[in-house]
Each structure stands twice: as structure tokens, then as C-alpha cells.
Protein backbone atom coordinates (compact mmCIF):
# COMPACT_ATOMS: atom_id res chain seq x y z
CA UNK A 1 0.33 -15.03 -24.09
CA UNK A 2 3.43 -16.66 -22.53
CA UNK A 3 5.17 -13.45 -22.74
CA UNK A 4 2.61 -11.44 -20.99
CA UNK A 5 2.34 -13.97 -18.26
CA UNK A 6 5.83 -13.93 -17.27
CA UNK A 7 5.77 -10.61 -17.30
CA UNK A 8 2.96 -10.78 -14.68
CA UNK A 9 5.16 -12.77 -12.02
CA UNK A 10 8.57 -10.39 -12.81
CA UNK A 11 5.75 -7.50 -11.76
CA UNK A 12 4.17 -9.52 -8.41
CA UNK A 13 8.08 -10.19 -7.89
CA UNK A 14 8.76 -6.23 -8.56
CA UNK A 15 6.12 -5.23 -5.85
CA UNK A 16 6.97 -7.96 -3.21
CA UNK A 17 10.35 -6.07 -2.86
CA UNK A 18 8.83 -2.56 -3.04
CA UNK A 19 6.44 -3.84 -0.44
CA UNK A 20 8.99 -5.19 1.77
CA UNK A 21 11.35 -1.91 1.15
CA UNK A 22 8.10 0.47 2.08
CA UNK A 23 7.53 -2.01 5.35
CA UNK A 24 11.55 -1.18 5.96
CA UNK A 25 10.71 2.06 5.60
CA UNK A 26 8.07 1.81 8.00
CA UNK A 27 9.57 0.46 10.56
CA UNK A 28 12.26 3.06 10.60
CA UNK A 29 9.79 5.52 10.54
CA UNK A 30 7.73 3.92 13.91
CA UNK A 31 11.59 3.47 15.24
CA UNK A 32 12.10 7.25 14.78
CA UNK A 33 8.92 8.43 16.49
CA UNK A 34 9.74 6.13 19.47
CA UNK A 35 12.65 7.99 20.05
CA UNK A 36 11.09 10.97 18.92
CA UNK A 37 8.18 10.86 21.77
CA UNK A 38 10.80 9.71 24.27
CA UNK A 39 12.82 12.64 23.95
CA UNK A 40 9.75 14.46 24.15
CA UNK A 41 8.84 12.77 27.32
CA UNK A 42 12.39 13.27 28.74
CA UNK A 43 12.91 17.09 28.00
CA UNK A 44 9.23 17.96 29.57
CA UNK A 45 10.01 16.19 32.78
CA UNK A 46 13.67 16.19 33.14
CA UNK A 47 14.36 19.97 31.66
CA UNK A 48 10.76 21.44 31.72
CA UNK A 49 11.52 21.70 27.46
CA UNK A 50 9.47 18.95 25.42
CA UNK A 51 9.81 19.09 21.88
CA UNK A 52 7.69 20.97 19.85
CA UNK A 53 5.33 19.21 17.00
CA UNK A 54 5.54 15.67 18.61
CA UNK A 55 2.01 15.00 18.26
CA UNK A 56 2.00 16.64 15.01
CA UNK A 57 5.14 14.27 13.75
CA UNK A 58 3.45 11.83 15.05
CA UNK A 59 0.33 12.10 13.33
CA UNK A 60 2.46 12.00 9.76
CA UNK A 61 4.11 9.08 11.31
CA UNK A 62 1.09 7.40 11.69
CA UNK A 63 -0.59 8.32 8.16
CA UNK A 64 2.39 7.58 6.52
CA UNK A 65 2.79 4.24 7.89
CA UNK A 66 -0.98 3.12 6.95
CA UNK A 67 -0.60 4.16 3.50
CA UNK A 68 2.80 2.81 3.00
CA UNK A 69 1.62 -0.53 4.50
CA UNK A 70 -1.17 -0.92 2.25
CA UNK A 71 0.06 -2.43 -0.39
CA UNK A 72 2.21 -5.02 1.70
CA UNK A 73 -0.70 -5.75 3.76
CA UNK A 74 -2.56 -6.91 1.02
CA UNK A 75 0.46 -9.24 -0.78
CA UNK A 76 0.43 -10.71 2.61
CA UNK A 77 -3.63 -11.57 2.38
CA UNK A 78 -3.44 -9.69 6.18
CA UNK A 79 -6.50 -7.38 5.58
CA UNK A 80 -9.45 -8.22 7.58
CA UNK A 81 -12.31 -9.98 5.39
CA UNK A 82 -15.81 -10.57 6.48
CA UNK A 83 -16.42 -14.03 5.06
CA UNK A 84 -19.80 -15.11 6.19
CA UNK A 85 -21.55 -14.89 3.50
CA UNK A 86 -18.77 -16.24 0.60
CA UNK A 87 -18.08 -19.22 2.59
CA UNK A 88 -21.59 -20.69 2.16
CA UNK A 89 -21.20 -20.64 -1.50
CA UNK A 90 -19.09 -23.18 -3.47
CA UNK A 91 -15.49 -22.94 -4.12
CA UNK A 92 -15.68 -21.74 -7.73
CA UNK A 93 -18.33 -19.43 -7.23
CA UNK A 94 -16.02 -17.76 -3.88
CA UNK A 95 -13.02 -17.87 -6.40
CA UNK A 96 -15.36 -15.93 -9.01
CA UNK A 97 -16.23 -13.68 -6.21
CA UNK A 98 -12.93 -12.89 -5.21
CA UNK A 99 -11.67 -12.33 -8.58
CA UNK A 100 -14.32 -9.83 -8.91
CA UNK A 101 -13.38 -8.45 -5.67
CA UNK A 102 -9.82 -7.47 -6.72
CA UNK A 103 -10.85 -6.34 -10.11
CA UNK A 104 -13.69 -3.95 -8.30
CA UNK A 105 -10.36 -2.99 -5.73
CA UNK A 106 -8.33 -2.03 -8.15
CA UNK A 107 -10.79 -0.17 -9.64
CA UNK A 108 -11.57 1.84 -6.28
CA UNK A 109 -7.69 2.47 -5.25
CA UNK A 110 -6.98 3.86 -8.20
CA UNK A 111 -9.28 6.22 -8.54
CA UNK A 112 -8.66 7.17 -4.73
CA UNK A 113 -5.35 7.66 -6.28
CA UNK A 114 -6.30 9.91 -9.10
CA UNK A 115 -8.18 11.83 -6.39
CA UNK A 116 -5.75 12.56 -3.93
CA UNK A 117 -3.19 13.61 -6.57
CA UNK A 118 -4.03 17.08 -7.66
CA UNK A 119 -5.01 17.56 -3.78
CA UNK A 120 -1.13 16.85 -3.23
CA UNK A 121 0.09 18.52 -5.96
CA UNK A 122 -1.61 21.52 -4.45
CA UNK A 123 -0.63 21.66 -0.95
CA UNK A 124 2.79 20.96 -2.34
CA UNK A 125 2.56 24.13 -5.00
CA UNK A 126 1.84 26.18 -1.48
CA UNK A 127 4.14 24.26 0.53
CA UNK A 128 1.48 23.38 2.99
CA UNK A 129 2.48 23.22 6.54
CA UNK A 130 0.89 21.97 10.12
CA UNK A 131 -1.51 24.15 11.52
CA UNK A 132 0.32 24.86 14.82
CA UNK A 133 4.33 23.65 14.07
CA UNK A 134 6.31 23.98 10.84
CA UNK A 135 6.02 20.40 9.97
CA UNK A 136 5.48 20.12 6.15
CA UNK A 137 2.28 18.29 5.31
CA UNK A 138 2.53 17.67 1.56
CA UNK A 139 5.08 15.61 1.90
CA UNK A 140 2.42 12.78 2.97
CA UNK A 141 -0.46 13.71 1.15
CA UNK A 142 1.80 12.51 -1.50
CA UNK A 143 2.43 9.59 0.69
CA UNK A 144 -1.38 8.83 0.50
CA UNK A 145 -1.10 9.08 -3.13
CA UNK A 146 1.45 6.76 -3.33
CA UNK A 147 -0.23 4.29 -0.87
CA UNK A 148 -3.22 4.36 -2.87
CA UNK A 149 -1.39 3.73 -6.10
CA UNK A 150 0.27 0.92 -4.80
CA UNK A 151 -2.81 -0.65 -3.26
CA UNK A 152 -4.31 -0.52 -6.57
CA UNK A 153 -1.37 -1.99 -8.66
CA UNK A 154 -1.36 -5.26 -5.87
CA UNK A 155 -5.17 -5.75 -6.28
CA UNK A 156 -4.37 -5.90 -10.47
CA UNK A 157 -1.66 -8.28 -10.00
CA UNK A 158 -3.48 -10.18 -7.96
CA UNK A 159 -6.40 -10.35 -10.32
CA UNK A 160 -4.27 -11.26 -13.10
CA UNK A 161 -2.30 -13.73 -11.02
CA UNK A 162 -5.60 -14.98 -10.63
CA UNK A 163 -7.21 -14.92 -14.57
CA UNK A 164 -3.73 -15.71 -16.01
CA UNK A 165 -2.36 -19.65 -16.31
CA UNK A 166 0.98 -20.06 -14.61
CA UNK A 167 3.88 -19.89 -16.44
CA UNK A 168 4.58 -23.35 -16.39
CA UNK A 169 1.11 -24.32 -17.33
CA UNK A 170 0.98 -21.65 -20.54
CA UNK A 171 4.86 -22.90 -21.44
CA UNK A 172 3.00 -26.62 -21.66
CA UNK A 173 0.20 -25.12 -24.09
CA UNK A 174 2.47 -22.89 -26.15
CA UNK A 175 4.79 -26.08 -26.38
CA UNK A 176 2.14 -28.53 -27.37
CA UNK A 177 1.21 -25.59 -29.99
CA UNK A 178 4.17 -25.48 -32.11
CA UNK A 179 4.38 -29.20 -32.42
């Protein structure tokens, strides 16, 4: 048991840094499209020219930055909850509750996951592309894949961060065990 608990916090310490990477990647991504749309902006007005597929990039942008932020929105508890209801019931029945939550979350993302991967794998076999610009598209229906995937994994860490005994707790029992 000991084993399989530590190995719980080396994963929840695992995904807080591919988290933090993907928000990284995010922001460079957001950073990009600013300068992307300003150039736009600049070459219609100044040079009569604006870039073609802005809106188009920019809707990628956009998907890919939800789905990458998933996961990192939810290790930061920043999701918004509706909490009426859970917070006239006692504490150990809204920790049961929430528990169940994440295990029913996990659930859910992951088969959104399983869903949206032959769906990728598809418009990746064709090499699907934007309706109106050359802008690759499979690239981030993979993306949503991915975002999904990583959803799910942070709602079963969480739900076994929450079942499991911390490791100094199960180190006491396994200790008091061998004596």
C-alpha cells in the first residue's frame, strides 16, 4: 500500500509540471496570436494586405488553449462549481460527494477522450485542412484529445489523492505493522 501511495504523489507531482509546461505553452500560443492579429491589423490598414487565415489561426488558438488548460485548471480547483446545494449538507457527506464527483469526471473525460481519438486519427489520415485557408486542423483535434486525456488523468489523481492515506500517515501504519 505504501508503495502505491507514493507513487500517487510522484504522479500529482508528474502532472503539476505537465500542467504548468501546457499553461507555458499556452501562453506562448495567446502571445503568438497577439502578434499574429496585429500584423493582421497593420498590413490591412497600413498596406491594404492583411494576412490571410487570421481568424482561422485564431480559432485553433483559441481551441487549443481551452483544451490545453484543462487539466491545469482543474489542479488549480479554478473551475466554476455550483455549490448550493452541497454546502447544506455536512462536511463528510460534501467530501463523499466530491469524491464521487471526480471518480464520475474521470469517468466522463476519458471517454470524451476515447471519442475524439479515432475522429483525430482520421482527419489526420486525410490531412484535414481549414475550410477557406490551408491551416491544418488535425493538428488540434489531437489537441482536444490530449486535453481530454489529461483532464481525465487530474480528476483520477485527485480521487485517489482523496481515497488514499498520505504518505506519512500509511509510513506510520506500515511502521507500527512490522513491529
Amino acid at each position: 500500500m505504501h508503495w502505491m501511495i507514493i507513487k500517487a504523489h510522484a504522479a500529482i507531482r508528474f502532472m503539476r509540471i505537465v500542467n504548468s509546461v501546457l499553461a507555458v505553452v499556452c501562453g506562448a500560443l495567446v502571445f503568438f496570436y497577439m502578434f499574429l492579429v496585429a500584423a493582421n491589423i497593420t498590413g490591412r490598414y497600413l498596406f491594404n494586405s492583411p494576412v490571410d487565415g487570421t481568424l482561422e489561426i485564431g480559432q485553433l488558438v483559441l481551441a487549443s488553449v481551452i483544451f490545453f488548460s484543462l487539466g491545469y485548471t482543474q489542479m488549480d480547483d479554478a473551475h466554476i462549481r455550483v455549490t448550493a446545494v452541497l454546502k447544506c449538507l455536512p462536511q463528510r457527506w460534501q467530501q463523499r460527494f466530491e469524491t464521487a464527483i471526480l471518480a464520475i469526471g474521470f469517468l466522463m473525460m476519458i471517454l470524451m477522450a476515447w471519442r475524439a481519438l479515432p475522429y483525430a486519427k482520421e482527419s489526420f489520415r486525410i490531412r484535414e485542412v481549414h475550410m477557406s485557408v490551408d491551416v491544418p486542423i488535425w493538428p488540434v483535434k489531437f489537441i482536444f484529445f490530449i486535453g481530454w486525456s489529461l483532464l481525465g488523468f487530474q480528476f483520477f489523481l485527485e480521487f485517489i489523492n482523496r481515497v488514499l492515506p498520505k504518505p506519512d500517515v500509511a509510513r506510520h501504519h506500515s511502521l507500527q505493522e512490522n513491529k
